[in-house]
C-alpha atoms as a PDB file:
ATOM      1  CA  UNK A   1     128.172 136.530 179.587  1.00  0.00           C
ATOM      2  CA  UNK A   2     127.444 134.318 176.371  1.00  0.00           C
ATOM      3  CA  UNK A   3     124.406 132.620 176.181  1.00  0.00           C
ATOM      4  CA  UNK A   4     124.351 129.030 175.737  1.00  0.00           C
ATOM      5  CA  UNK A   5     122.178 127.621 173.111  1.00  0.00           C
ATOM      6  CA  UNK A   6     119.317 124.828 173.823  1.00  0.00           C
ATOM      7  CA  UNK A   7     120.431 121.542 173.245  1.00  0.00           C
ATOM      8  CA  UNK A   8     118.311 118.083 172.847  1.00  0.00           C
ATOM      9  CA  UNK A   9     118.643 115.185 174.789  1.00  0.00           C
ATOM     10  CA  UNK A  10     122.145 113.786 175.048  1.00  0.00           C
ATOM     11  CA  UNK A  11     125.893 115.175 175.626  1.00  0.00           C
ATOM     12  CA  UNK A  12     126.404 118.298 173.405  1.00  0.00           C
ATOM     13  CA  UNK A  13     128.987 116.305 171.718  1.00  0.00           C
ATOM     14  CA  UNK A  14     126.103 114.097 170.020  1.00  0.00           C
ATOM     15  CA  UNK A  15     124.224 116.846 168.868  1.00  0.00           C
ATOM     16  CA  UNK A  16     126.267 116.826 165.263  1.00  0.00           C
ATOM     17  CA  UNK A  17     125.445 113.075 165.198  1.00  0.00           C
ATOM     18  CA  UNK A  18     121.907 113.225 165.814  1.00  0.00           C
ATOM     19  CA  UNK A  19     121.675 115.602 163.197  1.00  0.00           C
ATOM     20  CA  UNK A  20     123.823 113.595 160.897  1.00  0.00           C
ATOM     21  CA  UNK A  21     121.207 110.746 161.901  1.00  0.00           C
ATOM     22  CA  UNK A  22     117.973 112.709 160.730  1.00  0.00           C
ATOM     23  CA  UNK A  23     119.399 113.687 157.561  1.00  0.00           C
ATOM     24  CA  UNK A  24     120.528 109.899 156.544  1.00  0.00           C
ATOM     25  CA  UNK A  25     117.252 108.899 157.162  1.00  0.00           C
ATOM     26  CA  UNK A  26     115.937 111.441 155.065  1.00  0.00           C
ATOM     27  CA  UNK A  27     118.300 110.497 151.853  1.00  0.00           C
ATOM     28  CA  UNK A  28     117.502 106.562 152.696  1.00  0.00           C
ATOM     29  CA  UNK A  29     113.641 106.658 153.119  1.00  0.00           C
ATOM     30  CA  UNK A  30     112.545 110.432 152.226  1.00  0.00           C
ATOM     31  CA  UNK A  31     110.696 112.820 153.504  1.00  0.00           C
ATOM     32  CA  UNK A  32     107.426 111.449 155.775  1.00  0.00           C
ATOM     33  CA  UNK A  33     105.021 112.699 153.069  1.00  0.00           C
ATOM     34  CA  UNK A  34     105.286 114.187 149.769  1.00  0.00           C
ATOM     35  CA  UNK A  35     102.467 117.039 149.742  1.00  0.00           C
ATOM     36  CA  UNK A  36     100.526 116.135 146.263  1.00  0.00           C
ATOM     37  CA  UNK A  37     101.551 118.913 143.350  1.00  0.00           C
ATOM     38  CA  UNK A  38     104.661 119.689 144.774  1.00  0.00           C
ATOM     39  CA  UNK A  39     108.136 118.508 142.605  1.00  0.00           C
ATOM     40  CA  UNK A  40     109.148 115.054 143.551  1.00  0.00           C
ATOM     41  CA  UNK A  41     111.615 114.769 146.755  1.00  0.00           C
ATOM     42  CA  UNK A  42     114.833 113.418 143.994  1.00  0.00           C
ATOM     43  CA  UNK A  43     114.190 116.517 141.916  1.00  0.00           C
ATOM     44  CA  UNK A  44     114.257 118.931 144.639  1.00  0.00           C
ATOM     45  CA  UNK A  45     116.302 118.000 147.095  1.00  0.00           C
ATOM     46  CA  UNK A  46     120.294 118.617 146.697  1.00  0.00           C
ATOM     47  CA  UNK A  47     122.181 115.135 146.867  1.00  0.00           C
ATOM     48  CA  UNK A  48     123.857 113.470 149.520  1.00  0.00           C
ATOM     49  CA  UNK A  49     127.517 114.316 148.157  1.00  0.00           C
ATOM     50  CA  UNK A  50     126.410 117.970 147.670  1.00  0.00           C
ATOM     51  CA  UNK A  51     125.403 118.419 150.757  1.00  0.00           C
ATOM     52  CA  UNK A  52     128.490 116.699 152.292  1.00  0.00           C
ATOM     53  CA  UNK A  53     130.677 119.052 150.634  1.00  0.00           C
ATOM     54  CA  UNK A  54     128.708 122.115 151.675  1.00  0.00           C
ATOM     55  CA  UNK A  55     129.266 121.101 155.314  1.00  0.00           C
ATOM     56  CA  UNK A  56     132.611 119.983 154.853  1.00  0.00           C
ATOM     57  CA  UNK A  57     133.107 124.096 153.562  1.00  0.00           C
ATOM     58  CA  UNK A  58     130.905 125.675 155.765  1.00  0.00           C
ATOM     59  CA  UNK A  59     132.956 123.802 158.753  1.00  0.00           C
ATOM     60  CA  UNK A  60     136.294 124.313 157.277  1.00  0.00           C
ATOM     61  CA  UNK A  61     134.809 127.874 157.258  1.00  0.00           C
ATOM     62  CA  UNK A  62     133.915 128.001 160.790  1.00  0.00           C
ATOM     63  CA  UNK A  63     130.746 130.096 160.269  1.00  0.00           C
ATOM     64  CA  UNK A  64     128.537 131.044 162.803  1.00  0.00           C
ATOM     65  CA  UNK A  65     125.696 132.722 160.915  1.00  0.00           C
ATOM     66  CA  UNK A  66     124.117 131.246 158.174  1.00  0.00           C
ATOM     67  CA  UNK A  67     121.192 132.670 155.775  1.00  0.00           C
ATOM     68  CA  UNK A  68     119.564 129.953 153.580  1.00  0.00           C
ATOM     69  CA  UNK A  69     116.891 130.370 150.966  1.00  0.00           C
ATOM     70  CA  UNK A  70     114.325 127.585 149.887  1.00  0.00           C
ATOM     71  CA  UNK A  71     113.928 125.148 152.621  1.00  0.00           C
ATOM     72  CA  UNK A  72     111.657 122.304 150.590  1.00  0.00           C
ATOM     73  CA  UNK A  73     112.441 119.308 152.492  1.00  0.00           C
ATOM     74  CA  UNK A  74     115.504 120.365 154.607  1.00  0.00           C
ATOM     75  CA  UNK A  75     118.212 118.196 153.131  1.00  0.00           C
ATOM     76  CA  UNK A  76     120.540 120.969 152.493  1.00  0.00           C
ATOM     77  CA  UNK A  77     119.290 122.472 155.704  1.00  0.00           C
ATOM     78  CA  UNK A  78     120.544 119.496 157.744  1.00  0.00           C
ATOM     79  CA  UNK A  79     123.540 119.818 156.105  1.00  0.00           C
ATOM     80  CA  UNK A  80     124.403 123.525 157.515  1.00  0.00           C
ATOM     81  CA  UNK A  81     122.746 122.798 160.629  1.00  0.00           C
ATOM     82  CA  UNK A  82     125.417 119.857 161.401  1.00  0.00           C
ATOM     83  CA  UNK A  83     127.701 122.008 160.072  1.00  0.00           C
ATOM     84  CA  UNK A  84     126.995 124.921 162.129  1.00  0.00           C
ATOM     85  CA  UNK A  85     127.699 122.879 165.524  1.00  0.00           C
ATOM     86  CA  UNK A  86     130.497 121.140 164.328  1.00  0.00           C
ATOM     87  CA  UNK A  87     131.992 124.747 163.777  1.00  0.00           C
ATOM     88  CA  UNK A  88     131.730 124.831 168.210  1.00  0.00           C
ATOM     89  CA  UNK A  89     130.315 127.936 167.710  1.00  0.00           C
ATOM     90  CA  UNK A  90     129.009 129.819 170.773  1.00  0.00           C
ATOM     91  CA  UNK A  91     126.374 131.578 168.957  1.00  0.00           C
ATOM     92  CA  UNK A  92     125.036 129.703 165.784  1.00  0.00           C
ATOM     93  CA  UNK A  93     122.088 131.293 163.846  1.00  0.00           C
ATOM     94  CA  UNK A  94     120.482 129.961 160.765  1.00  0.00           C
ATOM     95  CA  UNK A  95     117.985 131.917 158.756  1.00  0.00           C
ATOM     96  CA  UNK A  96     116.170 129.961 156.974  1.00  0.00           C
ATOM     97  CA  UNK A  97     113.476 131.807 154.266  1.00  0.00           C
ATOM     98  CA  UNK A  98     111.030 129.775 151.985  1.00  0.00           C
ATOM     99  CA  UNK A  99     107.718 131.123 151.563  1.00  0.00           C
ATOM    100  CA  UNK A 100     106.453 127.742 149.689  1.00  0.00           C
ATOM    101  CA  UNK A 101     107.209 125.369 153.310  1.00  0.00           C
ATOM    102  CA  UNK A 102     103.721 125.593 153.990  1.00  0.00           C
ATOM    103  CA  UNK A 103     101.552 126.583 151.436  1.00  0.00           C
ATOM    104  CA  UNK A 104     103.526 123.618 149.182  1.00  0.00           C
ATOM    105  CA  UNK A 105     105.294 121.179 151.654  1.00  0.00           C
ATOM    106  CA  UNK A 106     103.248 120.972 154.411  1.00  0.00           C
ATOM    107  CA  UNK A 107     105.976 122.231 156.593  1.00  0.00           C
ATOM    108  CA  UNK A 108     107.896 119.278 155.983  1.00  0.00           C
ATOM    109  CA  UNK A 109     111.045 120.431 156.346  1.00  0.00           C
ATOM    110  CA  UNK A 110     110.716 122.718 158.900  1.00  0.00           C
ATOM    111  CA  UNK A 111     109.337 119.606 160.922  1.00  0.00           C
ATOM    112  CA  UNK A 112     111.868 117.495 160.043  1.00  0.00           C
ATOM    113  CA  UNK A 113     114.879 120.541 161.365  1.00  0.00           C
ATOM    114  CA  UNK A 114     112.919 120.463 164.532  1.00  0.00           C
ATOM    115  CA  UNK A 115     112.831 116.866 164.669  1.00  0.00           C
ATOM    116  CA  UNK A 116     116.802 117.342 164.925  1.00  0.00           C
ATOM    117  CA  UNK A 117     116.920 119.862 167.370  1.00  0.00           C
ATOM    118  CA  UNK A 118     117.673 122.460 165.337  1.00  0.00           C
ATOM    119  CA  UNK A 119     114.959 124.927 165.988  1.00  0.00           C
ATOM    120  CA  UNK A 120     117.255 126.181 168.675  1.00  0.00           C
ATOM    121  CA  UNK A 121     119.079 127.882 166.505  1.00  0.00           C
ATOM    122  CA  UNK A 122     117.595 127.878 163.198  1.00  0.00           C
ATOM    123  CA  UNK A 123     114.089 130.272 162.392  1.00  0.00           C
ATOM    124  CA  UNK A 124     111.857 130.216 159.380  1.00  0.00           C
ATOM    125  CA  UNK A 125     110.788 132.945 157.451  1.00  0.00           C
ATOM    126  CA  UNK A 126     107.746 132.360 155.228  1.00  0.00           C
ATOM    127  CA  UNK A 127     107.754 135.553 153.025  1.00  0.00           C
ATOM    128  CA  UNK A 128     109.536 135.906 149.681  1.00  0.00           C
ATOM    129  CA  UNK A 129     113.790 136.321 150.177  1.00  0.00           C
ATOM    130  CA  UNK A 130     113.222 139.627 148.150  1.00  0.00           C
ATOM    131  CA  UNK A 131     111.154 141.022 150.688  1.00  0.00           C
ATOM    132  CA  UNK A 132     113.046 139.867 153.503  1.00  0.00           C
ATOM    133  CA  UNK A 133     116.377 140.202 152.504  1.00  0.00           C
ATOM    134  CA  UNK A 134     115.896 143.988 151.971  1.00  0.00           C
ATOM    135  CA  UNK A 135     114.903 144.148 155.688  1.00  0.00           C
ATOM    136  CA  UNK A 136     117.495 142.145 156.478  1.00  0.00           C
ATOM    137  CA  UNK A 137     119.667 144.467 155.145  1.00  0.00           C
ATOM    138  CA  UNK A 138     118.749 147.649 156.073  1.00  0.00           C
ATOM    139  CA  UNK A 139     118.846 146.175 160.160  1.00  0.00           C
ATOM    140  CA  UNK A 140     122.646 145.806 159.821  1.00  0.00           C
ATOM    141  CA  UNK A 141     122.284 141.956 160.008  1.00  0.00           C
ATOM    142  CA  UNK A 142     125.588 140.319 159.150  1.00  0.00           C
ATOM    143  CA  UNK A 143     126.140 136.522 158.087  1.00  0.00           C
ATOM    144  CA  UNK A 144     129.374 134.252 157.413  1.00  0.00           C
ATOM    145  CA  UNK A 145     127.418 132.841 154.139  1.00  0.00           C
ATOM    146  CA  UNK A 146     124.877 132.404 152.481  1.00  0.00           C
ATOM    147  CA  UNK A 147     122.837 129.287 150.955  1.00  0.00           C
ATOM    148  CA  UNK A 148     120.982 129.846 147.516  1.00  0.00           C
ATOM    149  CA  UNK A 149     118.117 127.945 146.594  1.00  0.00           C
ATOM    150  CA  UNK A 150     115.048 129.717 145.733  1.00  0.00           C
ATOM    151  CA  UNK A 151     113.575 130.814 143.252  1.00  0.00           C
ATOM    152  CA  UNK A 152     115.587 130.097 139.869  1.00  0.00           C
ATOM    153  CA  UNK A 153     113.530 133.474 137.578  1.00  0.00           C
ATOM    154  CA  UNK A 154     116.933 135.286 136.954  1.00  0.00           C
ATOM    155  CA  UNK A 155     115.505 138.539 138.319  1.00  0.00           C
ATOM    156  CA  UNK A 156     114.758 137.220 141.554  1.00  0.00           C
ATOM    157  CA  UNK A 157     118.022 135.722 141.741  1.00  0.00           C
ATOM    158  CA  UNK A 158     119.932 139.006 141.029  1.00  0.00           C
ATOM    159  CA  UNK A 159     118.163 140.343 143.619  1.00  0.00           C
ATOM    160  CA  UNK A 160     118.565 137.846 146.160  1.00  0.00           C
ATOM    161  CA  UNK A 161     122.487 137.956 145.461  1.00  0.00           C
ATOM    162  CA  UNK A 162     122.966 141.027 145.554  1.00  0.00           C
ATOM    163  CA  UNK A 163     121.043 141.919 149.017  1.00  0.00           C
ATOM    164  CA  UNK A 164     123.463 138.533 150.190  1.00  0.00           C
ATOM    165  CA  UNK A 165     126.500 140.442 149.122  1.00  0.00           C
ATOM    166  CA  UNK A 166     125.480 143.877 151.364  1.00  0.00           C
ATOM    167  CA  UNK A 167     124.811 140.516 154.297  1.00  0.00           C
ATOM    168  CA  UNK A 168     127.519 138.298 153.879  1.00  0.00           C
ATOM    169  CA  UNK A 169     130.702 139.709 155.612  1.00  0.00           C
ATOM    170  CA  UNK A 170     133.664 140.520 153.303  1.00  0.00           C
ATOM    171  CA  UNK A 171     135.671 137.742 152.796  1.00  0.00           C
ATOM    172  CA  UNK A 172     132.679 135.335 153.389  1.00  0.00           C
ATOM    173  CA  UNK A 173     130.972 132.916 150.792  1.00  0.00           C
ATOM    174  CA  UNK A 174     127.756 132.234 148.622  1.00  0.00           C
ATOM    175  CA  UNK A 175     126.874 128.803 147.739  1.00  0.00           C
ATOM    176  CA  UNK A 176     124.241 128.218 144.906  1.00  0.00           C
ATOM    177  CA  UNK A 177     122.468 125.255 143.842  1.00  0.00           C
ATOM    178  CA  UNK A 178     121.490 124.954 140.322  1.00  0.00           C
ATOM    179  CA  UNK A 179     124.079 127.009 139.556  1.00  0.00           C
ATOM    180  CA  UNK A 180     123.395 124.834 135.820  1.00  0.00           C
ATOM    181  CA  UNK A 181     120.742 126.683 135.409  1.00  0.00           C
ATOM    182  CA  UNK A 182     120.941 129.558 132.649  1.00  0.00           C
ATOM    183  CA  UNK A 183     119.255 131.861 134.655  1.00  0.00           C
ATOM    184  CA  UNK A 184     121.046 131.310 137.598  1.00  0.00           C
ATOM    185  CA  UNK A 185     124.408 131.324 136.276  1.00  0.00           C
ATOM    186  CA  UNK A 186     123.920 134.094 134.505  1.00  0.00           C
ATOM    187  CA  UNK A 187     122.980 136.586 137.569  1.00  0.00           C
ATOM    188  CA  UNK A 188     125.922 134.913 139.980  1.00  0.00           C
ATOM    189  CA  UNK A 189     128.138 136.326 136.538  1.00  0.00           C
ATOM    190  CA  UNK A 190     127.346 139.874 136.816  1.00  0.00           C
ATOM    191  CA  UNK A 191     128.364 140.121 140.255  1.00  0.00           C
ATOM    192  CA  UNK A 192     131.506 137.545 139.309  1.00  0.00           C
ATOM    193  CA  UNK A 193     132.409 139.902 136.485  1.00  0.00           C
ATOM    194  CA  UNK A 194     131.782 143.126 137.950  1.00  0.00           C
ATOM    195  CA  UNK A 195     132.091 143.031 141.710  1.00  0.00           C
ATOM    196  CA  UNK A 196     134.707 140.499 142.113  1.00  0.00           C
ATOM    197  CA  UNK A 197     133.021 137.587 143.795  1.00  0.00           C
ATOM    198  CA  UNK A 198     135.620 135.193 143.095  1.00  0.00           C
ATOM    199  CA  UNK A 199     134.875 130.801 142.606  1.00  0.00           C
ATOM    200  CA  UNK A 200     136.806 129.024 145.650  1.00  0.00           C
ATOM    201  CA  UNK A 201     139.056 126.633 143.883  1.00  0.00           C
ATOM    202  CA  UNK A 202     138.572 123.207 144.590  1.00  0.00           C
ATOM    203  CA  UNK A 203     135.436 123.949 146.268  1.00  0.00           C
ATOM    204  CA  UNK A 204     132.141 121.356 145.793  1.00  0.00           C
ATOM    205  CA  UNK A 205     134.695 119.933 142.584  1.00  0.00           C
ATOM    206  CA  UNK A 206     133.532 116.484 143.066  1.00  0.00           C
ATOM    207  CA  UNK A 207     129.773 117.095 143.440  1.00  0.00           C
ATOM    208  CA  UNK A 208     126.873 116.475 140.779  1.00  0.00           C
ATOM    209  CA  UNK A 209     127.295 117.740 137.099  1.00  0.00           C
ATOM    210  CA  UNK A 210     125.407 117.804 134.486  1.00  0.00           C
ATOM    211  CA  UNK A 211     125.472 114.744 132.170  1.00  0.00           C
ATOM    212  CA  UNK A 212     125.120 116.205 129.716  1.00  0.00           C
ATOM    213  CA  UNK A 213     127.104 119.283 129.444  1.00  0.00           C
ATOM    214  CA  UNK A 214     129.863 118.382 132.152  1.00  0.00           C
ATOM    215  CA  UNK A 215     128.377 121.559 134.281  1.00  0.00           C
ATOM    216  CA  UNK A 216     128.737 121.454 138.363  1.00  0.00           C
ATOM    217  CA  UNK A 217     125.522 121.885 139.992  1.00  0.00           C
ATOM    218  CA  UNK A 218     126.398 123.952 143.146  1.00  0.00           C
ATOM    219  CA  UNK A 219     129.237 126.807 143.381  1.00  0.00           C
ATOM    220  CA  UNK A 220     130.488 128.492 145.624  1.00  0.00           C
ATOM    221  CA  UNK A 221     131.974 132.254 145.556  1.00  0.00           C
ATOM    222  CA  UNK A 222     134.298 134.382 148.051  1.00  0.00           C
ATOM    223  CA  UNK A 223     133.640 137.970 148.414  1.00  0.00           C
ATOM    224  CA  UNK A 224     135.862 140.656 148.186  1.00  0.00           C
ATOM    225  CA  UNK A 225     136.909 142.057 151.228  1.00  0.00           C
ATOM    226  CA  UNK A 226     136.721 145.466 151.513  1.00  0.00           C
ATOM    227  CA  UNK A 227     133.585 145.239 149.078  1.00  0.00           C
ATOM    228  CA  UNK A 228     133.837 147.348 145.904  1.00  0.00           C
ATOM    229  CA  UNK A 229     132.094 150.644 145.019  1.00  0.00           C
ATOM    230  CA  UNK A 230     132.715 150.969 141.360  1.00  0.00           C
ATOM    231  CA  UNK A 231     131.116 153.827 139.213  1.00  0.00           C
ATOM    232  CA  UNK A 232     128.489 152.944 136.831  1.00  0.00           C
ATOM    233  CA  UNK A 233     131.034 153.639 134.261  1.00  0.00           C
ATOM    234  CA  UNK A 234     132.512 150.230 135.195  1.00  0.00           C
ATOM    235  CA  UNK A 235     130.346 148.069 134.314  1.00  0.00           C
ATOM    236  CA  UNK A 236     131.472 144.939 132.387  1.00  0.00           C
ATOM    237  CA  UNK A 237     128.839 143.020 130.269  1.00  0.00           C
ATOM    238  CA  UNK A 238     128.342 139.819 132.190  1.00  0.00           C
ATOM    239  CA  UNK A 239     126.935 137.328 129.600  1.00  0.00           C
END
């Protein structure tokens, strides 16, 4: 017997909507508060075209399980949330793991994902993705993708992708934000250049880019299915 999932008020087919509803508000009048010393809400928050195009994937996807890191002030969150119940899973799960959403934003995200409903399928984790994502790991848990926005030091990146690609099921996809970042580009290339995570052509093409350099913010990356096991002799310099 499959459980059903909690629902707000309203026919289950108004669920996506509602969500859809929360995050436009969001975009048109921001977050309700903007915890002092925190970056501002444009800076940190991926844009409204982004985060289309990362539903529009996920859907076209039809992933069930989700793992996100950085949460900040949910826009990207909404995003996979929507896109999660458009999918019709029976089942959806999103992991959601920032351990800044209270001690920085007041837990304004995390309010504002309840405030759509979304707590019925969606938890938070407030401990670094490092941590977690070794745990995660280690407890067999397995994901259709994965969401990367957290922290942008290129170790803690490396790590965080590579614990994604012992999560994420063969076959399934990373998406990164920031991928414009040196740091970040540079870890998502080892495991491009020597473990065959492959860009999804045509994927987030018409998102932001860089004005200056022409470079896409997000990307997203298949993995190889079956997943590699090359030798340390294999190893192909990555920058």
């Amino acid at each position: 017997m499959v459980n059903s999932i909690p629902q707000p008020d309203g026919a289950a087919g108004q669920w996506p909507d509602q969500v859809a509803a929360v995050r436009r508000g969001l975009i048109e009048h921001g977050p309700p508060r903007s915890p002092e010393g925190v970056p501002d809400f444009v800076t940190v928050t991926l844009p409204e075209r982004d985060c289309d195009q990362v539903r529009d994937l996920l859907v076209e996807e039809r992933v069930g399980t989700v793992v996100e890191i950085g949460l900040a002030y949910a826009g990207s969150a909404l995003a996979i949330g929507e896109a999660l119940l458009r999918t019709g899973s029976r089942n959806p799960r999103h992991v959601v793991i920032d351990p800044f959403q209270y001690t920085a934003y007041d837990g304004v995200g995390w309010e504002l994902l309840c405030g759509a409903g979304l707590d019925g399928i969606a938890e938070l984790v407030t401990e670094p993705s490092q941590h977690f994502l070794a745990r995660l790991a280690d407890a067999g848990f397995v994901a259709d993708a994965a969401f990367v926005d957290g922290s942008h030091h290129f170790h803690n990146v490396f790590v965080d992708l590579h614990f994604l690609g012992e999560i994420v099921r063969p076959g399934g996809i990373v998406l990164l934000d920031d991928l414009w970042w040196p740091s970040v580009g540079a870890a998502v290339a080892y495991f491009e250049t020597n473990l065959g995570w492959r860009p999804i052509p045509d994927a987030l093409t018409d998102g932001t880019t860089d004005p200056a350099n022409g470079k896409p913010r997000t990307g997203a990356y298949r993995l190889p299915d079956p997943r590699p096991t090359p030798t340390f002799k294999e190893f192909r310099p990555f920058c």
